[in-house]
C-alpha atoms as a PDB file:
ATOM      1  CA  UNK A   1    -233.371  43.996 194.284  1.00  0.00           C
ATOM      2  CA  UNK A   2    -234.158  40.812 192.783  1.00  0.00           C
ATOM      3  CA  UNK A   3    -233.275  37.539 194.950  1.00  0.00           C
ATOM      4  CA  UNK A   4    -232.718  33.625 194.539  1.00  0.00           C
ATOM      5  CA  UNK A   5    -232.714  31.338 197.645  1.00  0.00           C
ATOM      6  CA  UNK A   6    -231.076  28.255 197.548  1.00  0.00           C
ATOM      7  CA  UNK A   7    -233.124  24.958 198.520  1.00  0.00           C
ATOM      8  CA  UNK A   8    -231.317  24.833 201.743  1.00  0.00           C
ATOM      9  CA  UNK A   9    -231.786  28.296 202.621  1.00  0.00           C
ATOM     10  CA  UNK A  10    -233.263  28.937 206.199  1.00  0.00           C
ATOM     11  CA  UNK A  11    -237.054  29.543 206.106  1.00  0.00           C
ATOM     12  CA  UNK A  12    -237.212  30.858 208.860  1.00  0.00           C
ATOM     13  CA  UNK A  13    -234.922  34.057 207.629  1.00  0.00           C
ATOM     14  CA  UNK A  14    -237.062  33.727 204.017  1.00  0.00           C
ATOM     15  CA  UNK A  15    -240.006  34.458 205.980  1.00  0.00           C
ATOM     16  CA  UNK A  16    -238.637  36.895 208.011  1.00  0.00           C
ATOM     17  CA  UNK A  17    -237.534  38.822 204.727  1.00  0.00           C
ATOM     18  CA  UNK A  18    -241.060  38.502 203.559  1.00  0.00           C
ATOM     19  CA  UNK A  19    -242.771  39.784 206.432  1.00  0.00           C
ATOM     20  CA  UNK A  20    -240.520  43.005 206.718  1.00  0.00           C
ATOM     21  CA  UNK A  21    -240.104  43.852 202.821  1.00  0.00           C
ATOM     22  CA  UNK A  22    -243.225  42.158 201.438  1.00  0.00           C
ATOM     23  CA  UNK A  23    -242.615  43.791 198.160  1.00  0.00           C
ATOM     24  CA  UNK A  24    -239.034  42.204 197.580  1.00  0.00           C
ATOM     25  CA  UNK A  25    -238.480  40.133 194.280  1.00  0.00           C
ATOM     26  CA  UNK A  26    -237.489  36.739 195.575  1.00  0.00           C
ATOM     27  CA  UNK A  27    -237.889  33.428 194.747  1.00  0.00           C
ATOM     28  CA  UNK A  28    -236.865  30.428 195.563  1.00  0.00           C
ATOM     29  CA  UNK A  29    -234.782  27.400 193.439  1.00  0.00           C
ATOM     30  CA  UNK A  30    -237.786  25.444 194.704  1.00  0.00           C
ATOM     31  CA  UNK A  31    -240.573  27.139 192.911  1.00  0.00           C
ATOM     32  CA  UNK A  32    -238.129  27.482 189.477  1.00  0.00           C
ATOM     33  CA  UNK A  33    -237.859  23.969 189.147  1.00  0.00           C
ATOM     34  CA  UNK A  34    -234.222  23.760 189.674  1.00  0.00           C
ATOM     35  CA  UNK A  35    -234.037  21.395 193.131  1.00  0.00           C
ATOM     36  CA  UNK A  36    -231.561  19.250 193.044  1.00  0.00           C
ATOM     37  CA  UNK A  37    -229.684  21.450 190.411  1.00  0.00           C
ATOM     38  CA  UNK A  38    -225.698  21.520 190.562  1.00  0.00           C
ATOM     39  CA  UNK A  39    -224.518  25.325 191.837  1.00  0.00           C
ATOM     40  CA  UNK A  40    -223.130  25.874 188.469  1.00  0.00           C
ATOM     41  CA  UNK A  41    -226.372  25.595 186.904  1.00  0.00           C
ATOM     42  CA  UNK A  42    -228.036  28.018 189.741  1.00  0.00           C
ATOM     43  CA  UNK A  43    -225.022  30.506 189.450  1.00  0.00           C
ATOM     44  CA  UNK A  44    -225.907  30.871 186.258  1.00  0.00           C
ATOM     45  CA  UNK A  45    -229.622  31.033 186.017  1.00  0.00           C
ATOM     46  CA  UNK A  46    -228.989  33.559 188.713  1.00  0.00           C
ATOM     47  CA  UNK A  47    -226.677  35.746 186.836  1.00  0.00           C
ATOM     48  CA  UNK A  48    -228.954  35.700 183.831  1.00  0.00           C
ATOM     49  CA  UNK A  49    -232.212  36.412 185.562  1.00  0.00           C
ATOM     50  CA  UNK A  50    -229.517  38.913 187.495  1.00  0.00           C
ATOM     51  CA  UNK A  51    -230.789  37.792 190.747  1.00  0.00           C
ATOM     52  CA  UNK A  52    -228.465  37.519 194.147  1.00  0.00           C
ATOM     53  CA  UNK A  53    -228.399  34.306 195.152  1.00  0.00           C
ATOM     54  CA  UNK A  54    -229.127  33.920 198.927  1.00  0.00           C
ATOM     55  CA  UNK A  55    -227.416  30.863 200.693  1.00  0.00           C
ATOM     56  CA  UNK A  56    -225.634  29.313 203.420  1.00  0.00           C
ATOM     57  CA  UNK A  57    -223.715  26.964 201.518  1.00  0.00           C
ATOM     58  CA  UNK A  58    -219.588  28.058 201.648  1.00  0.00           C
ATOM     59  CA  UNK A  59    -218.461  24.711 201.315  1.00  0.00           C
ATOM     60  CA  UNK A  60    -219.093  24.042 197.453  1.00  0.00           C
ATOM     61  CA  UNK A  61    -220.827  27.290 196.271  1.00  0.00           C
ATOM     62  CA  UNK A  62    -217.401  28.982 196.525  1.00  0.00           C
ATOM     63  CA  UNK A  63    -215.534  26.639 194.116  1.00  0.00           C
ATOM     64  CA  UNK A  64    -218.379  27.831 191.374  1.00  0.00           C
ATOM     65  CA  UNK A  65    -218.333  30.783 192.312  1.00  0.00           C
ATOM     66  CA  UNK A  66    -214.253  31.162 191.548  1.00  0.00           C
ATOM     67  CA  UNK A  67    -214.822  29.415 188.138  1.00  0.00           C
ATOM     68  CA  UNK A  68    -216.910  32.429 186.814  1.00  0.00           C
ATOM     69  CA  UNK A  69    -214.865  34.779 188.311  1.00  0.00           C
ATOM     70  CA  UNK A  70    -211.820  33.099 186.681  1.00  0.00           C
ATOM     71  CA  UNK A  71    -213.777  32.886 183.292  1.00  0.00           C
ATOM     72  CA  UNK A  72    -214.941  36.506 183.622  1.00  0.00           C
ATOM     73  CA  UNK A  73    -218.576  35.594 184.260  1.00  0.00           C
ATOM     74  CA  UNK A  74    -220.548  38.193 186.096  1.00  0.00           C
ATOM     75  CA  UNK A  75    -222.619  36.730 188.919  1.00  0.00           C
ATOM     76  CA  UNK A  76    -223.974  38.113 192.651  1.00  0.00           C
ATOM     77  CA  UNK A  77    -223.633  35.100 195.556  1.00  0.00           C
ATOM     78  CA  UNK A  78    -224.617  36.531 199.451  1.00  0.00           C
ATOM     79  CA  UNK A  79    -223.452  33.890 201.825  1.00  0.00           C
ATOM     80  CA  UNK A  80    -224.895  33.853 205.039  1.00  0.00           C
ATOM     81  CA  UNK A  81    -223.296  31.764 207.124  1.00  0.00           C
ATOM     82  CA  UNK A  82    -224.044  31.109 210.967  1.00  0.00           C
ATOM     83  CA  UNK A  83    -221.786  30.438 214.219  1.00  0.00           C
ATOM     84  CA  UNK A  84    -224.021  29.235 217.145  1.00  0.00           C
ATOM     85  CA  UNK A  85    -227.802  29.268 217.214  1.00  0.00           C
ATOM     86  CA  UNK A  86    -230.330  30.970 215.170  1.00  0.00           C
ATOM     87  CA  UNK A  87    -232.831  33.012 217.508  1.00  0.00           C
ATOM     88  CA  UNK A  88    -235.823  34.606 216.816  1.00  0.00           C
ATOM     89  CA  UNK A  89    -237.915  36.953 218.921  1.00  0.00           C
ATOM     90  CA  UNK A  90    -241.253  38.817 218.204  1.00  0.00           C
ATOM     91  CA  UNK A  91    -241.571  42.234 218.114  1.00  0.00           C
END
């Protein structure tokens, strides 16, 4: 599984991710050069590096994300998206 974060993605979870699968293929818009980028641009770097792009934005990402559906452009978007607080323990 290959994996994009977003700029805005929670490092906390990103580190998590690491810690537990310190193998996994991910990288983050930060260390590609793209901060800053529009989510059109991402989506698409994304789809042609065919990494799933990890974020917590549903408030703009969708819109781009229905403009390559609606063109028939193949793309993989995980939302994660949080109600409440963000707790973690040690194990």
């Amino acid at each position: 599984m290959r994996l994009l974060t977003d700029e805005n993605f929670n490092g906390s979870i990103l580190r998590g991710l690491i810690r537990r699968l310190p193998r996994l293929d991910i990288v983050r818009i930060q260390d590609i050069g793209l901060i800053h980028t529009d989510d059109s641009t991402i989506l698409e770097w994304a789809a042609n590096e065919e990494r799933i792009l990890l974020t917590h934005d549903v408030a703009t990402i969708t819109v781009y994300a229905y403009e390559r559906i609606n063109k028939g452009l193949i793309f993989r978007v995980f939302v994660i998206y949080f109600l409440g607080t963000l707790r973690l323990t040690k194990e």
